[in-house]
Structures are given as C-alpha cells and as structure tokens.
C-alpha atoms as a PDB file:
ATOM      1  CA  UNK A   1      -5.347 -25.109 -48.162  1.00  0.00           C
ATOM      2  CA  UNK A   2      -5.830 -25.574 -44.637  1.00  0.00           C
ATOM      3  CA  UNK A   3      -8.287 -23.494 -41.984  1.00  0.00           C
ATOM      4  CA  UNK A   4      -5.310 -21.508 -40.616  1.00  0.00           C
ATOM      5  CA  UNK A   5      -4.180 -20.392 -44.091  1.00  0.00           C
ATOM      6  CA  UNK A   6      -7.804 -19.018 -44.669  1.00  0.00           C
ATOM      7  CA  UNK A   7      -8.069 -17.198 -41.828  1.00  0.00           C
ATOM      8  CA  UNK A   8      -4.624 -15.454 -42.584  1.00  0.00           C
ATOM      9  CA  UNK A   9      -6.483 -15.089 -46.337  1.00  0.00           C
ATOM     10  CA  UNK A  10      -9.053 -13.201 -44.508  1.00  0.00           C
ATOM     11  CA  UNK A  11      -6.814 -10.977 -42.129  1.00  0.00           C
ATOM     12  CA  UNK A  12      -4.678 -10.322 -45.095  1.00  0.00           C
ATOM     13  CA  UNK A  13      -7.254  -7.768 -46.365  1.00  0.00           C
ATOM     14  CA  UNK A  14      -8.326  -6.465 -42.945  1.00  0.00           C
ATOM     15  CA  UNK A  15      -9.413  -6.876 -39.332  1.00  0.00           C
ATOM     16  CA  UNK A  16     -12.269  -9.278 -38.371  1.00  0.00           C
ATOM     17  CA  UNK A  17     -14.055 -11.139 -35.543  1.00  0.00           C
ATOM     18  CA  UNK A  18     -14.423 -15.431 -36.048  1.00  0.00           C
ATOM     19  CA  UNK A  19     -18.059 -15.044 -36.928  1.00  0.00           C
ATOM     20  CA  UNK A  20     -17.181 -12.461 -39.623  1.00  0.00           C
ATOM     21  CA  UNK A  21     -13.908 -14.865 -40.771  1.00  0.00           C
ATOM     22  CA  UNK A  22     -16.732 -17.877 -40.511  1.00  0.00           C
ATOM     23  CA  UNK A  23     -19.463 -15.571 -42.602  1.00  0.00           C
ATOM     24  CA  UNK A  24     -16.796 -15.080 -45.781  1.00  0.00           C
ATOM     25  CA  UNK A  25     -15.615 -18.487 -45.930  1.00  0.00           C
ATOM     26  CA  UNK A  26     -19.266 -20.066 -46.028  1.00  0.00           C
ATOM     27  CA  UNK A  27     -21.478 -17.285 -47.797  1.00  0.00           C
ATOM     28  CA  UNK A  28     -18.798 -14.918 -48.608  1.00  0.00           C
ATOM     29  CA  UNK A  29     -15.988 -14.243 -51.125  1.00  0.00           C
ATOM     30  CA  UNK A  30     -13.696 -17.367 -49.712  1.00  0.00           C
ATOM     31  CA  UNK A  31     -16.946 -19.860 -50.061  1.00  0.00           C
ATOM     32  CA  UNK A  32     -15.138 -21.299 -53.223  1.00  0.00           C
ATOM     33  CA  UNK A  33     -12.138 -22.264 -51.584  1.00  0.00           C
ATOM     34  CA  UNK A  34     -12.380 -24.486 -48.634  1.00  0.00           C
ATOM     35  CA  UNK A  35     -14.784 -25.079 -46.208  1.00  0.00           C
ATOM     36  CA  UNK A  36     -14.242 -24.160 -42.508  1.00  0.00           C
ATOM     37  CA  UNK A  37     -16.783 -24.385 -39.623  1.00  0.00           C
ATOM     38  CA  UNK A  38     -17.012 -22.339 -36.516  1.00  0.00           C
ATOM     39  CA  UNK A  39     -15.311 -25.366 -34.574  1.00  0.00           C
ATOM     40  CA  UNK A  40     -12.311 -25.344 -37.125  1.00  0.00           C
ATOM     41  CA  UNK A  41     -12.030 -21.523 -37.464  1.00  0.00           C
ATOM     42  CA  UNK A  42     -11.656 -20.614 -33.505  1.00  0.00           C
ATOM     43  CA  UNK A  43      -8.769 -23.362 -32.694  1.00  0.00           C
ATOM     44  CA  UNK A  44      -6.803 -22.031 -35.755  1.00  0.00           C
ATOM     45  CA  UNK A  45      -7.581 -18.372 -34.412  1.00  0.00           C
ATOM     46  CA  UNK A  46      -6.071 -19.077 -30.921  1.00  0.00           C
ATOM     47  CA  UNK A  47      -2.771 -21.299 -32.693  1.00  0.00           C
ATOM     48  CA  UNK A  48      -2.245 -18.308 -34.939  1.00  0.00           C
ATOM     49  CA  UNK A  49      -2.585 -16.212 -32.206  1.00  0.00           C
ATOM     50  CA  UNK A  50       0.243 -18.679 -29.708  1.00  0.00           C
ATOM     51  CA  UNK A  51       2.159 -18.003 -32.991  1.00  0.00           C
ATOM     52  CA  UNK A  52       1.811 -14.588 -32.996  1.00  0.00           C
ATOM     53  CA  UNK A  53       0.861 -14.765 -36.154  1.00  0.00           C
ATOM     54  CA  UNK A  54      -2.079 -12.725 -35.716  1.00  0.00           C
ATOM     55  CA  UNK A  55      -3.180 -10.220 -32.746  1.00  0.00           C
ATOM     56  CA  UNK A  56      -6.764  -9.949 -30.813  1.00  0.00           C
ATOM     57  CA  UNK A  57      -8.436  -7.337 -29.162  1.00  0.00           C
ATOM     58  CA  UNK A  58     -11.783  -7.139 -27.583  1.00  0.00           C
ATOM     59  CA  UNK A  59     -14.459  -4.790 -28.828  1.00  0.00           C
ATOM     60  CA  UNK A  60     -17.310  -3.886 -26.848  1.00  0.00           C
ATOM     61  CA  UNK A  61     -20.437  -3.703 -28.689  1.00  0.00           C
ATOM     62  CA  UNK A  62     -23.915  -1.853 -27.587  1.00  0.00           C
ATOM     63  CA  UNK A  63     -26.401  -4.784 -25.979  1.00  0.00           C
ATOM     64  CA  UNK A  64     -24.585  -7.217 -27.118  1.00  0.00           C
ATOM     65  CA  UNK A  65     -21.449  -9.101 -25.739  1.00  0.00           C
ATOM     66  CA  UNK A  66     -18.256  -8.087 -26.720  1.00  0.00           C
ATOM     67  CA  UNK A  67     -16.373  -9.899 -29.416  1.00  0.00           C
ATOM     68  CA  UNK A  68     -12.553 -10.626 -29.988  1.00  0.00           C
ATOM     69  CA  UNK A  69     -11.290  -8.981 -33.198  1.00  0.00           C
ATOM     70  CA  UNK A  70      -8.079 -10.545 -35.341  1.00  0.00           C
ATOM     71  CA  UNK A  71      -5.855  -8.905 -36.929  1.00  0.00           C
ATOM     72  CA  UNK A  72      -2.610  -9.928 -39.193  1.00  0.00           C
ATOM     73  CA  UNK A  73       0.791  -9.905 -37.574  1.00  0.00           C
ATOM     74  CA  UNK A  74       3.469  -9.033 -40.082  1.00  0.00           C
ATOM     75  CA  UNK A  75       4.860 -12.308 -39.629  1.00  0.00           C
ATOM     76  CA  UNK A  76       1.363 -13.583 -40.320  1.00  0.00           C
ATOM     77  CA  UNK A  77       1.255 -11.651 -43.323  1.00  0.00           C
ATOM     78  CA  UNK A  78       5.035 -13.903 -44.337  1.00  0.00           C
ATOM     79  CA  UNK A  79       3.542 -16.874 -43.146  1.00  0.00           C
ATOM     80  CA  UNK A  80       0.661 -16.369 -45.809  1.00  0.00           C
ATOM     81  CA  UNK A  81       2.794 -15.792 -48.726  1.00  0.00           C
ATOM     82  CA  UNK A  82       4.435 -18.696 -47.684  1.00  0.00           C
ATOM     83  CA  UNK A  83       1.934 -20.799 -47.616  1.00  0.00           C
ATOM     84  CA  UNK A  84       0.875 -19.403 -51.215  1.00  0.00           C
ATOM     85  CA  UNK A  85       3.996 -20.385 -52.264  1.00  0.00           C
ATOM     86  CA  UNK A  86       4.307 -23.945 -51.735  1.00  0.00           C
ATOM     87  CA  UNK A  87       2.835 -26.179 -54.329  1.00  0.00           C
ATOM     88  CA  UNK A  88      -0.443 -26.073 -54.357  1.00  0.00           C
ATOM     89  CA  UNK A  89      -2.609 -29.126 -53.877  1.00  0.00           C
ATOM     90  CA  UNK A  90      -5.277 -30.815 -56.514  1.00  0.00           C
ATOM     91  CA  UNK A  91      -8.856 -29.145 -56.783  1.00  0.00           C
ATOM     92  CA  UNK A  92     -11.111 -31.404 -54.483  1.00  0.00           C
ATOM     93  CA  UNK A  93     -14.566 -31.267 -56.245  1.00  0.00           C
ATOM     94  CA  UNK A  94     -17.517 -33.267 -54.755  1.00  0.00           C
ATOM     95  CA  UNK A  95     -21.013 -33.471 -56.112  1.00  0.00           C
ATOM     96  CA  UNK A  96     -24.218 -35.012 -54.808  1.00  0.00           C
ATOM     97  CA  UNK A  97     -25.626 -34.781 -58.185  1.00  0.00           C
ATOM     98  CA  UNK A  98     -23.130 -36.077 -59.573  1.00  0.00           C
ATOM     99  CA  UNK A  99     -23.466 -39.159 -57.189  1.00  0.00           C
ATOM    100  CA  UNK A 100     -27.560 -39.054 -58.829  1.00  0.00           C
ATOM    101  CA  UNK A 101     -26.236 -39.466 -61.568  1.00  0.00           C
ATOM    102  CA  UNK A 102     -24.644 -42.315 -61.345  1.00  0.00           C
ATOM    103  CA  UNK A 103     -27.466 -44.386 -60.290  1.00  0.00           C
ATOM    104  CA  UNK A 104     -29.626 -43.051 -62.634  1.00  0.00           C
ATOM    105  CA  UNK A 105     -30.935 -46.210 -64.545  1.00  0.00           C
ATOM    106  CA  UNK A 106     -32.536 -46.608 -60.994  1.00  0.00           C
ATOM    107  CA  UNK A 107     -34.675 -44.240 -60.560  1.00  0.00           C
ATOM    108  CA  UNK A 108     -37.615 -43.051 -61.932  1.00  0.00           C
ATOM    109  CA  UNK A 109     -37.215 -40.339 -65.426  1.00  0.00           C
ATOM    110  CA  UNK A 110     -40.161 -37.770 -63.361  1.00  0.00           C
ATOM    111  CA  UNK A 111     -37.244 -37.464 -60.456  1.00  0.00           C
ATOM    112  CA  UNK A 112     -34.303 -37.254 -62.625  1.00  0.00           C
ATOM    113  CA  UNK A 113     -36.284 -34.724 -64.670  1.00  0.00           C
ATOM    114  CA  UNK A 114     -37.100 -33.001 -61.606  1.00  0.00           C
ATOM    115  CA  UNK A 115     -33.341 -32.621 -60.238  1.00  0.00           C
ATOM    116  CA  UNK A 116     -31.593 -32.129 -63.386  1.00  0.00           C
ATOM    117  CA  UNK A 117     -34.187 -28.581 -63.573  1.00  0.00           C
ATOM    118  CA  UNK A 118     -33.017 -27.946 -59.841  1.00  0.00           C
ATOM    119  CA  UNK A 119     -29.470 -28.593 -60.962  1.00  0.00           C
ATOM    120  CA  UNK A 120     -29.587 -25.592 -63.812  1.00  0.00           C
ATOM    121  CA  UNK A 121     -31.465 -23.464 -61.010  1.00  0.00           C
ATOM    122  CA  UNK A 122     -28.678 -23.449 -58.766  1.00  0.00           C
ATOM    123  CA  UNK A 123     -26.288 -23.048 -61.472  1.00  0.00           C
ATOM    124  CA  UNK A 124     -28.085 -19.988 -62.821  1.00  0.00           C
ATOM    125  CA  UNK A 125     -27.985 -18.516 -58.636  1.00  0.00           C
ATOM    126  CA  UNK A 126     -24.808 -18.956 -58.932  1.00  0.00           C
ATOM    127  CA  UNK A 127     -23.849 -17.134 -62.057  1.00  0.00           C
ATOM    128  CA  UNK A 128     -26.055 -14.275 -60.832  1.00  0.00           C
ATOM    129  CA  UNK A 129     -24.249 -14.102 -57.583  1.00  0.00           C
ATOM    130  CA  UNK A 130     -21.086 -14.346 -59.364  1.00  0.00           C
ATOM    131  CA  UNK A 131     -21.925 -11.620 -61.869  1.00  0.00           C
ATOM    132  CA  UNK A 132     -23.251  -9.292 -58.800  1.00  0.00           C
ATOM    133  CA  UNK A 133     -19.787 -10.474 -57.242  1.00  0.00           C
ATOM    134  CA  UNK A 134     -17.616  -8.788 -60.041  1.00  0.00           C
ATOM    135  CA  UNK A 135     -19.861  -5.163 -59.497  1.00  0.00           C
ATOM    136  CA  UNK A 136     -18.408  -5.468 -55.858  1.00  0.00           C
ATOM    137  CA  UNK A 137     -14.856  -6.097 -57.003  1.00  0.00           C
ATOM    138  CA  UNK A 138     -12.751  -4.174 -59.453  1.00  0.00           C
ATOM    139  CA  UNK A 139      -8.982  -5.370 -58.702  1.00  0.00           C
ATOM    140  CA  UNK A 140      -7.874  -7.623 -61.725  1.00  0.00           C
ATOM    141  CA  UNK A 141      -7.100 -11.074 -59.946  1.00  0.00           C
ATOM    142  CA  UNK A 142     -10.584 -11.126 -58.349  1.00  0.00           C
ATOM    143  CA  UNK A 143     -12.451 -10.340 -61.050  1.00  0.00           C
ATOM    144  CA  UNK A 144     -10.477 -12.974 -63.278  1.00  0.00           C
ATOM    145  CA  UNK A 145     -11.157 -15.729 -60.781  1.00  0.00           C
ATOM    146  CA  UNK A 146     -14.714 -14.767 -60.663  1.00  0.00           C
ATOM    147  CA  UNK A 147     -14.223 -15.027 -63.932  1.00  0.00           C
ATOM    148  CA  UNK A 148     -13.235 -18.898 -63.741  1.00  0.00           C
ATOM    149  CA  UNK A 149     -15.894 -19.669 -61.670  1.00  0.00           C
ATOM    150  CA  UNK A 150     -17.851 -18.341 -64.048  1.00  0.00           C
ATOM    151  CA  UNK A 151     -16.858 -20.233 -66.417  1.00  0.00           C
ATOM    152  CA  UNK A 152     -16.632 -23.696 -64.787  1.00  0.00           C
ATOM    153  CA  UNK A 153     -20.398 -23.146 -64.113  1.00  0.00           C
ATOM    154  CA  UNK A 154     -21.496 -22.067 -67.653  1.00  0.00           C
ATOM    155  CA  UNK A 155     -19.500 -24.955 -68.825  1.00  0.00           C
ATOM    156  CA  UNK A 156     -21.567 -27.388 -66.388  1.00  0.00           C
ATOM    157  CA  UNK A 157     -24.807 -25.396 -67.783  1.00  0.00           C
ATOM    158  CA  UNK A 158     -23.732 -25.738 -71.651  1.00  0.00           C
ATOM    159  CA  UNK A 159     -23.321 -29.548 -70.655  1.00  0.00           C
ATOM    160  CA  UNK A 160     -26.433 -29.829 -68.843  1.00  0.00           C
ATOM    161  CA  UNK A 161     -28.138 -28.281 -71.529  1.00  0.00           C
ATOM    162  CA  UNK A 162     -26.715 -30.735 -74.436  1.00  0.00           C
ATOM    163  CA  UNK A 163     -27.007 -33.478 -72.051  1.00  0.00           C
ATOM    164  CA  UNK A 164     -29.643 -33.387 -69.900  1.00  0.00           C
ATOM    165  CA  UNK A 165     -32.341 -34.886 -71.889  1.00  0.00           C
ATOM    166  CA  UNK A 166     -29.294 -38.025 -72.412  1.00  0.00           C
ATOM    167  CA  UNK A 167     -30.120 -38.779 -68.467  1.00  0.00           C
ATOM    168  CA  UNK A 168     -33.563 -38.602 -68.547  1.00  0.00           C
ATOM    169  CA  UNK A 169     -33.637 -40.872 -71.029  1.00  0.00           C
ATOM    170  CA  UNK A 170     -31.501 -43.463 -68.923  1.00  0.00           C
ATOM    171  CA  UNK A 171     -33.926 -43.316 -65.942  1.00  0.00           C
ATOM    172  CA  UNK A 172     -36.353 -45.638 -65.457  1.00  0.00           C
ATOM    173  CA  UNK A 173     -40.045 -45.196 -66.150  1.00  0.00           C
ATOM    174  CA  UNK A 174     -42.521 -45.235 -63.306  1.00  0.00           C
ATOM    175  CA  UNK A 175     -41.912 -44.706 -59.820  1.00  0.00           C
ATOM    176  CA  UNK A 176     -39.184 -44.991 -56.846  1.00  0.00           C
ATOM    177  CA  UNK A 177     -40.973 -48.246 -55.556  1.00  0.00           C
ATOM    178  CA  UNK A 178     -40.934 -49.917 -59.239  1.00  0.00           C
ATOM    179  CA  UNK A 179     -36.919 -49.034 -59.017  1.00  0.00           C
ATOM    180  CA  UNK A 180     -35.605 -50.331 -55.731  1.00  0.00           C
ATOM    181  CA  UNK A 181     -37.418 -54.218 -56.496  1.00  0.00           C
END
C-alpha cells in the first residue's frame, strides 16, 4: 500500500491536518501498516488534492499558525475502495533482531542475553498497547485485526520463550573484542 492510499485510509474515517495523518500512521492506529514520513505524507496530500480526490481548508488556531485540514472527496472515497480492491501485495516484515540473530555465534552470550530480554520487553509493550487498543475500538474488523496482531506477537513471545535460551547458547563466551578477532 502506497502513502496516498493511507492518507485516503485516514480521511476515510474523518477530517484531519498532515501532522494528525503523520501522528496515526507512526504512533497511531495505521502504525502497523506502512510507514510514511512527513516528506512522503504532504506530496501525496497536494496530488490527492490536484486529483480532487480530497479537499483542504485552512483552520485558524489560537497562538498558533493556522493549519490546512483534508478531507475525503467522494471520488476519493471510490478511489480507496479501489485501491482495496486490487490484489493486495506480500507482508514486508523487517527485523533488526532478527538480523542479531543471525550473527549470533559472534557475539558474546551476556549481549545476546541482554537483547533477547529487551526483545520480550517490547513484545510485552506491544501486547499492552494492543490490548488498551481493543478498549478504544468496538467495530468487529478492528478489533479482529488487533486481534492478529495480537497474535503474531504472542506467537513471537511463545517462540522466544521456548527458544531463547537455544541462542544464548550459540553465542560466544566472553566479550565483543574476543568475537570480532
């Protein structure tokens, strides 16, 4: 899915400004679909807007400048289901510790110890937010993709758990210095 169809996502459910599109799709409920930065997010504001996709207005706001606030054309909201429509493409998943992982045997067990117990951390934030997440939503489809997150992340938990002590054991004793000669 590409910037412009997550900023139609966005509008489909009600008016908002780029920093508020911005603040769902990094920290909000559209964080676990694609990433989208402030320098993506404005160019695919004004294209939707040439494509009168979606209108703009300005809104003045007390000691503060104004901002420009989107809304959803009903062609935008055609375009959308459109785009829904076609197939969809292949989950992209990327992982840093994952990439750890992999190079394990060369590094010392203290470390991997260290980030495999940061790993479960974050998973266990996440679950919490995601549980929070479902007391802020009652329609049916969000809660049952909340619900698949969820369960991605308890099975990476469940795996980490029967596992974890598996990668330790492949790390290296002693330090980082010991590893890289």
């Amino acid at each position: 899915m590409n910037v412009r169809t997550i900023c139609l996502a966005v509008l489909y459910e009600g008016e908002a400004s780029g920093y508020e599109i911005r603040k769902q799709v990094v920290e909000g409920d559209y964080s676990y679909f694609v990433e989208a930065s402030f320098g993506s997010i404005y160019p695919a504001l004004a294209k939707l807007e040439d494509d009168s996709l979606v209108t703009a207005r300005i809104e003045a706001q007390d000691g503060k400048p104004s901002k420009k606030i989107y809304a959803i054309t009903a062609s935008g909201r055609r375009e959308f289901l459109d785009r829904l429509s076609e197939p969809l493409a292949e989950d992209q998943f990327r992982s840093e510790f994952l990439m750890f992982a992999r190079f394990v045997t060369e590094l010392p067990r203290e470390l991997v110890a260290q980030r495999l117990a940061e790993r479960r951390a974050v998973i266990e934030r996440e679950l919490t937010d995601m549980q929070q997440m479902l007391h802020k939503h009652s329609a049916a489809q969000d809660c049952w993709v909340i619900g698949f997150g969820r369960a991605c992340l308890e099975a990476a938990r469940h795996y980490i758990d029967a596992h974890g002590a598996e990668l330790v054991n492949m790390a290296r004793d002693g330090d980082r210095a010991e590893a890289a000669e």
